[in-house]
PDB file of N, CA and C in Angstrom:
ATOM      1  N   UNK A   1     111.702  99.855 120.704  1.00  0.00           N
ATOM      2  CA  UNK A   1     110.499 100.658 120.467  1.00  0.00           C
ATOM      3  C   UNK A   1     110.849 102.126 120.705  1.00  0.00           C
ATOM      4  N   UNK A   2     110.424 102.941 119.633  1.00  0.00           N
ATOM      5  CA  UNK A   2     110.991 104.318 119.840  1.00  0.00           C
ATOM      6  C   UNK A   2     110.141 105.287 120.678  1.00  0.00           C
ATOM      7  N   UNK A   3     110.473 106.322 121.152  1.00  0.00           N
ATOM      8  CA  UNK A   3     109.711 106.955 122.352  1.00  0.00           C
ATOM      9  C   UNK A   3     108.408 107.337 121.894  1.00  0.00           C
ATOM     10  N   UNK A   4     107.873 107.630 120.587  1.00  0.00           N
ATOM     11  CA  UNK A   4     106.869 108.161 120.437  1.00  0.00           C
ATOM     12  C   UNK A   4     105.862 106.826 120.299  1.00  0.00           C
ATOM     13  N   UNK A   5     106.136 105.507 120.086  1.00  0.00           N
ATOM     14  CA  UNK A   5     105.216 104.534 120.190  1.00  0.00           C
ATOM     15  C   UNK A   5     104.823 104.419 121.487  1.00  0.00           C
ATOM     16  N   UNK A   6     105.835 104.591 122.591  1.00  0.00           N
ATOM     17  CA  UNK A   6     105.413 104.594 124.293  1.00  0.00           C
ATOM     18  C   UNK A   6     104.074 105.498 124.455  1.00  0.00           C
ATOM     19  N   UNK A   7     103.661 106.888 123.754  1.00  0.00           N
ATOM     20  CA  UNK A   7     103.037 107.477 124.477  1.00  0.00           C
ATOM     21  C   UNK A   7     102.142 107.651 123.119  1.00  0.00           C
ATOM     22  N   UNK A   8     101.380 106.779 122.591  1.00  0.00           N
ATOM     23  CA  UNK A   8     100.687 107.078 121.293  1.00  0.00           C
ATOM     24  C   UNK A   8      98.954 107.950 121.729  1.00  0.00           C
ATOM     25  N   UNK A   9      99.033 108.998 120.819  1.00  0.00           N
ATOM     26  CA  UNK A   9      97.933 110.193 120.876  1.00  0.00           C
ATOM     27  C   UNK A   9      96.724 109.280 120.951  1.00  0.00           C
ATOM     28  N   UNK A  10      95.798 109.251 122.272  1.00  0.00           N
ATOM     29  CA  UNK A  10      94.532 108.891 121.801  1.00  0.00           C
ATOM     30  C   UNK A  10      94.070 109.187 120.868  1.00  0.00           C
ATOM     31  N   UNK A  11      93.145 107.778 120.470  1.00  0.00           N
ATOM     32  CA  UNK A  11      92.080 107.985 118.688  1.00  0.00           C
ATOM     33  C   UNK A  11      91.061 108.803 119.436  1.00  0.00           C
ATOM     34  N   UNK A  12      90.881 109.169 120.551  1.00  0.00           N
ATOM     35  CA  UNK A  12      90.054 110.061 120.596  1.00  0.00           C
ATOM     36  C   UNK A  12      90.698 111.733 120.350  1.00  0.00           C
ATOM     37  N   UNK A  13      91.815 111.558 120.814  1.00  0.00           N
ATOM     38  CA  UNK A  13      92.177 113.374 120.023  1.00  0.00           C
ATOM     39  C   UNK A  13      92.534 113.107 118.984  1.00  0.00           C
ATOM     40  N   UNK A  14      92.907 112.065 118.560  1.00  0.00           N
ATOM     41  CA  UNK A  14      93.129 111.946 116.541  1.00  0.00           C
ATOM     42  C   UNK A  14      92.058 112.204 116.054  1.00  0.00           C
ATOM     43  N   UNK A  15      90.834 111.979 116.350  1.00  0.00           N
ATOM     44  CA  UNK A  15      89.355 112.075 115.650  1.00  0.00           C
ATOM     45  C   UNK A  15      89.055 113.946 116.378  1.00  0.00           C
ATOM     46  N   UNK A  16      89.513 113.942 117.489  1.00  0.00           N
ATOM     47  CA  UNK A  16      88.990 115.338 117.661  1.00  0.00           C
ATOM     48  C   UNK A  16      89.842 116.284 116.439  1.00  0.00           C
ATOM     49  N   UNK A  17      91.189 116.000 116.268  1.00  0.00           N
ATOM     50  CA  UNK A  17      91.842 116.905 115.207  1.00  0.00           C
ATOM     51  C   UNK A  17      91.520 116.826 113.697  1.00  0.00           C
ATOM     52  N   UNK A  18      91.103 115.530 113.492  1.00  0.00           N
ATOM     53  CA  UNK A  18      90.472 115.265 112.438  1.00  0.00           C
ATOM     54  C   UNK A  18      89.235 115.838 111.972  1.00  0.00           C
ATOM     55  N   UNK A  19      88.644 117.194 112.897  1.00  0.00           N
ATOM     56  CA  UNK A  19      87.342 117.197 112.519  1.00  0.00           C
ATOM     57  C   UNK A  19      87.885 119.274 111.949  1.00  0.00           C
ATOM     58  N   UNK A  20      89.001 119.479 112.351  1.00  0.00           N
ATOM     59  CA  UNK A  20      89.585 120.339 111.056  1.00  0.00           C
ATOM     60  C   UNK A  20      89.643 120.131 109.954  1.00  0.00           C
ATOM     61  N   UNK A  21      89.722 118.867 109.745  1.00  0.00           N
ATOM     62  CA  UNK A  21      89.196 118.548 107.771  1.00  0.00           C
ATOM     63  C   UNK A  21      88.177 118.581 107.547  1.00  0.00           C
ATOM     64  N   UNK A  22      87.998 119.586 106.862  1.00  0.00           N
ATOM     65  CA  UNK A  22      87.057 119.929 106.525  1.00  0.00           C
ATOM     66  C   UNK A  22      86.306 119.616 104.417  1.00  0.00           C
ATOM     67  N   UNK A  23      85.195 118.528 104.152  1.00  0.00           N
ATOM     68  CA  UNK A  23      85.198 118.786 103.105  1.00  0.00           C
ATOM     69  C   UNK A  23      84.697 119.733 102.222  1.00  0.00           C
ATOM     70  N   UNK A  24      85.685 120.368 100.848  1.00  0.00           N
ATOM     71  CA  UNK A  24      85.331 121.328 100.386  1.00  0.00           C
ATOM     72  C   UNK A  24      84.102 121.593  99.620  1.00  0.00           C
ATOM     73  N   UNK A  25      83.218 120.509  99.160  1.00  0.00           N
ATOM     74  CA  UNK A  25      82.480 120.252  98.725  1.00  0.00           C
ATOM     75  C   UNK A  25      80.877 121.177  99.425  1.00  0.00           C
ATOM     76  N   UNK A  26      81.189 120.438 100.832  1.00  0.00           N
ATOM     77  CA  UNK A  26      79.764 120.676 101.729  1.00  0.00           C
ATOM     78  C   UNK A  26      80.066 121.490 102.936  1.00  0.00           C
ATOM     79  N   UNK A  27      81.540 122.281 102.926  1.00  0.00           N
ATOM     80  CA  UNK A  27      81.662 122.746 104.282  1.00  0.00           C
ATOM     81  C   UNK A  27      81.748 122.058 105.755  1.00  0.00           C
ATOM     82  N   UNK A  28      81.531 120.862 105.841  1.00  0.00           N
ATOM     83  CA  UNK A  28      81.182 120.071 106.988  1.00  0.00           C
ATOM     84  C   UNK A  28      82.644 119.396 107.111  1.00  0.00           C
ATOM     85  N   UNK A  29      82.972 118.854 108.369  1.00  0.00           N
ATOM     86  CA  UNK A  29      84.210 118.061 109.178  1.00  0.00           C
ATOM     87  C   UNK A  29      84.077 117.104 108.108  1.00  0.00           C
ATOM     88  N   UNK A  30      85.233 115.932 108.139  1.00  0.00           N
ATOM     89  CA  UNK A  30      84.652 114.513 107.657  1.00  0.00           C
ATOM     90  C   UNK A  30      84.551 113.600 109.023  1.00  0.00           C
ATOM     91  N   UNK A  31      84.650 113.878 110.481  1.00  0.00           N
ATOM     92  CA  UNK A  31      84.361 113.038 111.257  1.00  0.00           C
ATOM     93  C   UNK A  31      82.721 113.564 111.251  1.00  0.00           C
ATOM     94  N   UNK A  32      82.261 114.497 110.921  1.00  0.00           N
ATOM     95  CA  UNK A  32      80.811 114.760 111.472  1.00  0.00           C
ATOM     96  C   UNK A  32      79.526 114.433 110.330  1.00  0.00           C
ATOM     97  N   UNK A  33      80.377 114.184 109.269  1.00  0.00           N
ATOM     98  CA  UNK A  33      79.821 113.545 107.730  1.00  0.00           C
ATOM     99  C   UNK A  33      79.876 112.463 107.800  1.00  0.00           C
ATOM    100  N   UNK A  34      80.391 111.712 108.515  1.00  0.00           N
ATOM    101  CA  UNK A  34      80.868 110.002 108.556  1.00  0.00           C
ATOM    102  C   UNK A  34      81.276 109.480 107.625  1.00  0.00           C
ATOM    103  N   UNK A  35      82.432 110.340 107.211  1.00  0.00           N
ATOM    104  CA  UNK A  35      83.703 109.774 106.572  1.00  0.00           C
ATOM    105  C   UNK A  35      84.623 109.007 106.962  1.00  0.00           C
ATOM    106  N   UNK A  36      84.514 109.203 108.217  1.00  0.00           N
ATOM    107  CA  UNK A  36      85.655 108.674 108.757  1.00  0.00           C
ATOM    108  C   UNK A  36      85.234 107.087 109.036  1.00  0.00           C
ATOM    109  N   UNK A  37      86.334 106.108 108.524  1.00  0.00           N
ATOM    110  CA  UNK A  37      85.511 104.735 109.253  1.00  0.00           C
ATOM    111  C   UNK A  37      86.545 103.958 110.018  1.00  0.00           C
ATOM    112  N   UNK A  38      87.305 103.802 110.232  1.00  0.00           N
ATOM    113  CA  UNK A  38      88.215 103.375 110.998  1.00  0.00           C
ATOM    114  C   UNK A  38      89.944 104.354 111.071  1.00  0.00           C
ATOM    115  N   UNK A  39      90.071 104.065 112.820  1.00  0.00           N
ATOM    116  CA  UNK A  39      91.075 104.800 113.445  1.00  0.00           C
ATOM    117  C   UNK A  39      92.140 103.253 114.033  1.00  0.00           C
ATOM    118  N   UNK A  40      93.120 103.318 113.467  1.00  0.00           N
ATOM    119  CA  UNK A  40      94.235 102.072 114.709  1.00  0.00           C
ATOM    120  C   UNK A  40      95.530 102.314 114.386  1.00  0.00           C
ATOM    121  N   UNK A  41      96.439 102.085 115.456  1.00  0.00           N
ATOM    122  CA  UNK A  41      97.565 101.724 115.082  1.00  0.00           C
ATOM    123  C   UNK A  41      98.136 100.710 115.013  1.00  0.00           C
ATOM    124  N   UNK A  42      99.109 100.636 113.907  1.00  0.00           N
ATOM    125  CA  UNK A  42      99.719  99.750 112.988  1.00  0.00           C
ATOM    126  C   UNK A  42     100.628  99.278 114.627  1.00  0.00           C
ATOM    127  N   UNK A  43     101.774  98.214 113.850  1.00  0.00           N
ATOM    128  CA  UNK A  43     102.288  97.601 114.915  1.00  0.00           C
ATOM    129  C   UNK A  43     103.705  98.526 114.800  1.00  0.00           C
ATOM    130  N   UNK A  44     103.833  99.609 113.649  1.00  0.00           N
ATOM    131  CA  UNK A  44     105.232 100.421 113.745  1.00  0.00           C
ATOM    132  C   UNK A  44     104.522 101.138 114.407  1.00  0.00           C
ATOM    133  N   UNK A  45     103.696 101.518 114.929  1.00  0.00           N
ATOM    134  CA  UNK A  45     103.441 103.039 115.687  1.00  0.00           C
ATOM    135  C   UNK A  45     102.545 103.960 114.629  1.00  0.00           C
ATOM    136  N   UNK A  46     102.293 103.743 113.260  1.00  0.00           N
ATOM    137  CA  UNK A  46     101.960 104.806 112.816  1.00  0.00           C
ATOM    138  C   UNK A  46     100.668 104.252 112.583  1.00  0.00           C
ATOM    139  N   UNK A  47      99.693 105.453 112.324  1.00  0.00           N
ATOM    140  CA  UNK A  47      98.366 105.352 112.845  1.00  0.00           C
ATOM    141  C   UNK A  47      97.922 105.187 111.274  1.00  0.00           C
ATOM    142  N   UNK A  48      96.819 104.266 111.027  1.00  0.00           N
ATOM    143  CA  UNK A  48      95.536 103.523 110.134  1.00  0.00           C
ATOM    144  C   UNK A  48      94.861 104.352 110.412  1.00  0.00           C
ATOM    145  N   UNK A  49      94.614 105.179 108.918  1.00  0.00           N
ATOM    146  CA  UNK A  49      93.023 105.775 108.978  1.00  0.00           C
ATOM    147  C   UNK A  49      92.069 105.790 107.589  1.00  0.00           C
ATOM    148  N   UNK A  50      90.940 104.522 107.792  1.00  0.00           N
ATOM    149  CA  UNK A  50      90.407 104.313 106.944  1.00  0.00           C
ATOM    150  C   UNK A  50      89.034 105.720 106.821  1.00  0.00           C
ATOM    151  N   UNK A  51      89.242 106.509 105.267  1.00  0.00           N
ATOM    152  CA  UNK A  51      87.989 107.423 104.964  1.00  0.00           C
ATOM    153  C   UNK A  51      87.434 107.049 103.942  1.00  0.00           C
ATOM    154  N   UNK A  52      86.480 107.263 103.665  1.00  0.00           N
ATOM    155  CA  UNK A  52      85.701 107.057 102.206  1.00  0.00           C
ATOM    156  C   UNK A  52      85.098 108.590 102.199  1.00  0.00           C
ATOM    157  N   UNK A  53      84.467 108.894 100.574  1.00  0.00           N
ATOM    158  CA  UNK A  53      84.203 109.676 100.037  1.00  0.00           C
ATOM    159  C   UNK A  53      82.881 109.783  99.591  1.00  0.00           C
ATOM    160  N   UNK A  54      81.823 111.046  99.421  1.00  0.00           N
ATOM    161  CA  UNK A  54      80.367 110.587  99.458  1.00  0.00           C
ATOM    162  C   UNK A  54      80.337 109.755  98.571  1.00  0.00           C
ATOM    163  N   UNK A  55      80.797 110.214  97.347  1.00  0.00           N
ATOM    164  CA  UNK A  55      81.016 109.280  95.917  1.00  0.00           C
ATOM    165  C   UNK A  55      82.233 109.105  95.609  1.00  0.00           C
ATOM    166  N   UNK A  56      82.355 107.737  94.772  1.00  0.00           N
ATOM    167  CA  UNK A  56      83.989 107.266  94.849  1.00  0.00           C
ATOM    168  C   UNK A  56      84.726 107.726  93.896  1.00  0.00           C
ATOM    169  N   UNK A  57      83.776 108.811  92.789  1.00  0.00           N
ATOM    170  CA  UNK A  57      83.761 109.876  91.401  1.00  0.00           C
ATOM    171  C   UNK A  57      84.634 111.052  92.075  1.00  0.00           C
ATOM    172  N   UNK A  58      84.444 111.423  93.536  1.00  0.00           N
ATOM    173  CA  UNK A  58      85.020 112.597  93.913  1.00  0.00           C
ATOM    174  C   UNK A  58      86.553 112.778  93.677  1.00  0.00           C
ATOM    175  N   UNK A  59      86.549 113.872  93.082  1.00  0.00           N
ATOM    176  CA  UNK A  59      88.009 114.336  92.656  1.00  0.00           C
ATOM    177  C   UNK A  59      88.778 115.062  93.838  1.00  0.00           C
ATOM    178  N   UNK A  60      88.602 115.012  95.492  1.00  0.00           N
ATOM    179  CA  UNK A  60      88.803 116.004  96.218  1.00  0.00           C
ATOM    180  C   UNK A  60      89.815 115.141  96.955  1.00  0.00           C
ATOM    181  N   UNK A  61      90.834 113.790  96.732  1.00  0.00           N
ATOM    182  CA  UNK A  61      91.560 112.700  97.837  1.00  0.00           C
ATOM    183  C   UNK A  61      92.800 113.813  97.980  1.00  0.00           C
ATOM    184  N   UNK A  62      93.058 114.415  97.008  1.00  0.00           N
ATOM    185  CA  UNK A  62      94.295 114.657  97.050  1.00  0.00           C
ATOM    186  C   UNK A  62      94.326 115.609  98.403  1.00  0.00           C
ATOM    187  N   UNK A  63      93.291 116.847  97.522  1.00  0.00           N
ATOM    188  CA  UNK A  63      92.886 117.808  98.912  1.00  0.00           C
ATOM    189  C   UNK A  63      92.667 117.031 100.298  1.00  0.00           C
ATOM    190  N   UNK A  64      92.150 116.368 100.312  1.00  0.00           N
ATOM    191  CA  UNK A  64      91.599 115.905 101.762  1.00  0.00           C
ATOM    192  C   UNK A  64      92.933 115.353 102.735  1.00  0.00           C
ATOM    193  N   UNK A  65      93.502 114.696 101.389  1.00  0.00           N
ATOM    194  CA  UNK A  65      94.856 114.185 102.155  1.00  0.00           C
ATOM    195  C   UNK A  65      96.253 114.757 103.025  1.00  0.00           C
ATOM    196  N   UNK A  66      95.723 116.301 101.902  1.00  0.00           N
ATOM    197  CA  UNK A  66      96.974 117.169 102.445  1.00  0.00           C
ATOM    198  C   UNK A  66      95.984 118.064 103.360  1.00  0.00           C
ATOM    199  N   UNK A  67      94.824 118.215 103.816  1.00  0.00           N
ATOM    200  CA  UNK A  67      94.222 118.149 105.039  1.00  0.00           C
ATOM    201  C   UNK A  67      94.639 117.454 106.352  1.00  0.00           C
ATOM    202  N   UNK A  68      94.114 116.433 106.066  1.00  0.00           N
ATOM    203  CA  UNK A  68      94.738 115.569 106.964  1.00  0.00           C
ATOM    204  C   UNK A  68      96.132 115.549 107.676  1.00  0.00           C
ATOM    205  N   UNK A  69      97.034 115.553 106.559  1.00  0.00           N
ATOM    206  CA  UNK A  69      98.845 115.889 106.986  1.00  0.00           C
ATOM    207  C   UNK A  69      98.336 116.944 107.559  1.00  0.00           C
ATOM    208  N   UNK A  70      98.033 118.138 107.728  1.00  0.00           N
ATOM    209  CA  UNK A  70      98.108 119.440 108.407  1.00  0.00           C
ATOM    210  C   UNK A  70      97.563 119.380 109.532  1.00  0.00           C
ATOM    211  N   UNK A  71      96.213 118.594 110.024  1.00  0.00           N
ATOM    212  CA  UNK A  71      95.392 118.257 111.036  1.00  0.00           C
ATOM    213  C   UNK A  71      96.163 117.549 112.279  1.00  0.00           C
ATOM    214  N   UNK A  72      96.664 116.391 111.435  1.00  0.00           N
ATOM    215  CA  UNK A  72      97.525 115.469 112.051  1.00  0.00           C
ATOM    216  C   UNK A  72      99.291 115.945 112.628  1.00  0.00           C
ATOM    217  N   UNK A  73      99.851 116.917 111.704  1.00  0.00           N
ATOM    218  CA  UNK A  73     101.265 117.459 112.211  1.00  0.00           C
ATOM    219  C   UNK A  73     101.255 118.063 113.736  1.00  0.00           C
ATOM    220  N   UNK A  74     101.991 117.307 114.236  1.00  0.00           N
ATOM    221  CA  UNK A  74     102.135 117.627 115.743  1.00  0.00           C
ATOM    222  C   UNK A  74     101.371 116.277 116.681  1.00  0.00           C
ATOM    223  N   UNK A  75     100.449 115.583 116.150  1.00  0.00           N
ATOM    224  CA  UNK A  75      99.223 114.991 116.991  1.00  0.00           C
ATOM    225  C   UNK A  75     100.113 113.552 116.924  1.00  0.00           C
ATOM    226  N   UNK A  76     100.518 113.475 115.633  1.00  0.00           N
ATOM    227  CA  UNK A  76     101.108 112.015 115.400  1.00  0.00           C
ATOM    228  C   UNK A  76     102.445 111.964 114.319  1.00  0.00           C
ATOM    229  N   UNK A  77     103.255 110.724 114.993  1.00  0.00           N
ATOM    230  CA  UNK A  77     104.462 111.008 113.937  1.00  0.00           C
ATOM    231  C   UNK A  77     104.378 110.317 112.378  1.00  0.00           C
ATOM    232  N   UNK A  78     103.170 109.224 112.333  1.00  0.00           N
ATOM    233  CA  UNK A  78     103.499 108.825 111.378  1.00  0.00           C
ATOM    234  C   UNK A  78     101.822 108.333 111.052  1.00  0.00           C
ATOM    235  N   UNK A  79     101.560 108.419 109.762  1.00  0.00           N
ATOM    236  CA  UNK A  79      99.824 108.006 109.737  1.00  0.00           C
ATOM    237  C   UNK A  79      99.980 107.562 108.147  1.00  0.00           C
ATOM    238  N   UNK A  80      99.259 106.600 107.742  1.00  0.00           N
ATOM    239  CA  UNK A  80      98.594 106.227 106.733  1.00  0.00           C
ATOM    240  C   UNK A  80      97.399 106.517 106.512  1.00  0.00           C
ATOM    241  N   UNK A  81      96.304 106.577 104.803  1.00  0.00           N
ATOM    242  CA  UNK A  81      95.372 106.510 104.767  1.00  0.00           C
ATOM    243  C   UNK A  81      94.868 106.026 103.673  1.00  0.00           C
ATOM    244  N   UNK A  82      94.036 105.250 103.963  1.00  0.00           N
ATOM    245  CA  UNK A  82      93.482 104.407 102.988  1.00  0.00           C
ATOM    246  C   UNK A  82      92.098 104.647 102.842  1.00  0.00           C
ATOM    247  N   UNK A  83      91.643 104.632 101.236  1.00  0.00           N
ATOM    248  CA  UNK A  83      90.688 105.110 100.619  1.00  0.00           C
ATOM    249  C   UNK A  83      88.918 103.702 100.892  1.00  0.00           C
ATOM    250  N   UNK A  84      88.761 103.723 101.281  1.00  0.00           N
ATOM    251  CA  UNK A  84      87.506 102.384 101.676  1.00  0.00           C
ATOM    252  C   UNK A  84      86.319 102.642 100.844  1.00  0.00           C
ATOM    253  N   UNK A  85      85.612 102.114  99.872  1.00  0.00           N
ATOM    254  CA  UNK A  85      84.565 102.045  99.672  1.00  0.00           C
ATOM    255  C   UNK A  85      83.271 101.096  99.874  1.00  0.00           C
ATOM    256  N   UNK A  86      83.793 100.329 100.819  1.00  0.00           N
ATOM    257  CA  UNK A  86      82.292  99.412 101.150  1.00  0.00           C
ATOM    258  C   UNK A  86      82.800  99.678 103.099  1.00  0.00           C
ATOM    259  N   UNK A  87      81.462  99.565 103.922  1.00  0.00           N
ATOM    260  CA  UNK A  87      80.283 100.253 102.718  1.00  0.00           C
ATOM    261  C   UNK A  87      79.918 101.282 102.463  1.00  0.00           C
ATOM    262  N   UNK A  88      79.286 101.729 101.579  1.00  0.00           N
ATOM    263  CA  UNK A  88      79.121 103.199 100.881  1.00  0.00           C
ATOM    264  C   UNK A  88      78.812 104.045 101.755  1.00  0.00           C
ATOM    265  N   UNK A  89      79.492 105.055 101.671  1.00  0.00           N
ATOM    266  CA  UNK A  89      78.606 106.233 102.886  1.00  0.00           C
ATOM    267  C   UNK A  89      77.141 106.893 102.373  1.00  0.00           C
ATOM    268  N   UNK A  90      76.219 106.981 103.115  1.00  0.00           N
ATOM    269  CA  UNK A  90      74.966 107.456 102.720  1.00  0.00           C
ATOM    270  C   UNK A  90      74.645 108.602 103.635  1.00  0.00           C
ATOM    271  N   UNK A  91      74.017 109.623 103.907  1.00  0.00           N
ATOM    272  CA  UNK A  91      73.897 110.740 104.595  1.00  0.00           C
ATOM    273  C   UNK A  91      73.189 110.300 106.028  1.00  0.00           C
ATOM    274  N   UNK A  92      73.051 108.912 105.925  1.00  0.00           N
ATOM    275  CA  UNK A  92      72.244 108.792 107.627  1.00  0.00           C
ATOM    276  C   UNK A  92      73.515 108.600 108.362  1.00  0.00           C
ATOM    277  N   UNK A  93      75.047 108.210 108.101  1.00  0.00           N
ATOM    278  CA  UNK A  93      76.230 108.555 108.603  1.00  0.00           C
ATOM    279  C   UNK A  93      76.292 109.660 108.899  1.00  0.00           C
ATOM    280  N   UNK A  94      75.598 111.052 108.746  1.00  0.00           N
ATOM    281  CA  UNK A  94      76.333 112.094 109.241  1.00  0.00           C
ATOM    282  C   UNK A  94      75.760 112.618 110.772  1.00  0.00           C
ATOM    283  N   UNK A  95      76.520 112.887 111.210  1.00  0.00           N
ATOM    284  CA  UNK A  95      76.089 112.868 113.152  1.00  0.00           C
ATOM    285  C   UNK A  95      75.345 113.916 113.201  1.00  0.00           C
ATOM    286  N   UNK A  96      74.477 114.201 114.097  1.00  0.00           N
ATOM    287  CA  UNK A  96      73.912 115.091 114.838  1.00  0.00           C
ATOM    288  C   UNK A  96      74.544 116.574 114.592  1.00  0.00           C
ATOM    289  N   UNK A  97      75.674 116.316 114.959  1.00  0.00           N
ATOM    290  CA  UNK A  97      76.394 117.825 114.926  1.00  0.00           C
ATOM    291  C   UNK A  97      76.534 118.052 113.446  1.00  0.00           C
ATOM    292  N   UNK A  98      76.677 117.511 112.613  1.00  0.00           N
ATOM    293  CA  UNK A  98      77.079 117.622 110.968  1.00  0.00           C
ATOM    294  C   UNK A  98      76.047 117.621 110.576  1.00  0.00           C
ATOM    295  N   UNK A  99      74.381 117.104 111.144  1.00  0.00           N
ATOM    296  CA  UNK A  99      73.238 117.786 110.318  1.00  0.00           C
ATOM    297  C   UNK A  99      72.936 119.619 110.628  1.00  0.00           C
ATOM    298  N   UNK A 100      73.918 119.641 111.948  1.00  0.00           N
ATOM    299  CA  UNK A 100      73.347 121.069 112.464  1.00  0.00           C
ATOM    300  C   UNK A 100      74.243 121.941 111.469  1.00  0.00           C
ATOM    301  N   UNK A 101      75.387 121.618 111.585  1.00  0.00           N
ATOM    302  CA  UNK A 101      76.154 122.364 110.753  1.00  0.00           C
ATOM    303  C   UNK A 101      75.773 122.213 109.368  1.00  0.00           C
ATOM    304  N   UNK A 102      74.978 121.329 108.165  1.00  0.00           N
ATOM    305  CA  UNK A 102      74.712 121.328 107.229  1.00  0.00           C
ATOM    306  C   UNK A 102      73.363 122.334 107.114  1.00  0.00           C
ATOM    307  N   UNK A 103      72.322 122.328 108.211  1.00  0.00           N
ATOM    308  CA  UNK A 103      71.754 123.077 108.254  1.00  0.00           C
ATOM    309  C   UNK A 103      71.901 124.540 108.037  1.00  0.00           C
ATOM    310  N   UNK A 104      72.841 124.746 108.971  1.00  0.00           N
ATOM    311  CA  UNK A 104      73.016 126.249 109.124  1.00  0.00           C
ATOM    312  C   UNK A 104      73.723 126.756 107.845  1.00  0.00           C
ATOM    313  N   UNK A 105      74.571 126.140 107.018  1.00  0.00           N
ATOM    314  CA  UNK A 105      75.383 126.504 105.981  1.00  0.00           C
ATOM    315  C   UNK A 105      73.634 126.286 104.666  1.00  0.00           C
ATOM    316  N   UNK A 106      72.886 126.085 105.164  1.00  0.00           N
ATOM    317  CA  UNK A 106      71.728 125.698 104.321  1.00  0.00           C
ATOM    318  C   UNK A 106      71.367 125.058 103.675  1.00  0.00           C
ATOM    319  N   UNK A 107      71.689 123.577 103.486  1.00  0.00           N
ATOM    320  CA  UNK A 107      71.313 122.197 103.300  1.00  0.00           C
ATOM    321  C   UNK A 107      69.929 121.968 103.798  1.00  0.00           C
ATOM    322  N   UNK A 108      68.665 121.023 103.290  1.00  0.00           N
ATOM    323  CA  UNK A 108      67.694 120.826 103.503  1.00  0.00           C
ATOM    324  C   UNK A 108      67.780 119.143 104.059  1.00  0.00           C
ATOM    325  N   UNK A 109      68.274 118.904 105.414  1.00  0.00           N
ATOM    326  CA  UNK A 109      68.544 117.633 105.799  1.00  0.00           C
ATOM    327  C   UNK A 109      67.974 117.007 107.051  1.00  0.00           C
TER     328      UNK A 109
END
């Protein structure tokens, strides 16, 4: 087992760094939009991260993905991500803090 599986980054600072992705669409995190739906690690060490998209039409994976690599460089050595569409995200997923911030950017939510 190589040294960086010994000391693997809590999913709680993976989700805190994750909330630098930001989507371009609405301005908002995707942890605070509830994009995000599952955080684990694999049995090599490298970290599972299931997101979905408001709509599965959105043309923005590529962007989001090379988000992510940038969020994640330094936090973790190795991550996957996989695209999930059930079940659908609907806007009552987005947290507390992501209605405030949709607010203030001026969303009626």
């Amino acid at each position: 087992m190589s040294e960086s599986n010994l000391a693997q980054t809590s999913l709680e600072d993976v989700e805190e760094a994750l909330k630098d992705v930001i989507d371009p669409e609405l301005g908002v995190n995707v942890v605070d939009l509830g994009l995000l739906y599952g955080l684990r690690y694999a049995e090599d060490g490298a970290l599972l991260i299931d997101m979905t998209l408001t709509t599965a039409a959105c043309p923005l994976t590529d962007v989001l993905e090379e988000q992510v690599g940038q969020a994640l460089d330094g936090v973790v050595d190795d991550w996957r991500l996989s695209w999930v569409w059930m079940p659908p995200w609907g806007p009552e997923k987005i947290t507390d803090d992501g209605r405030d911030q949709m607010r203030a950017l001026g969303f009626n939510i």
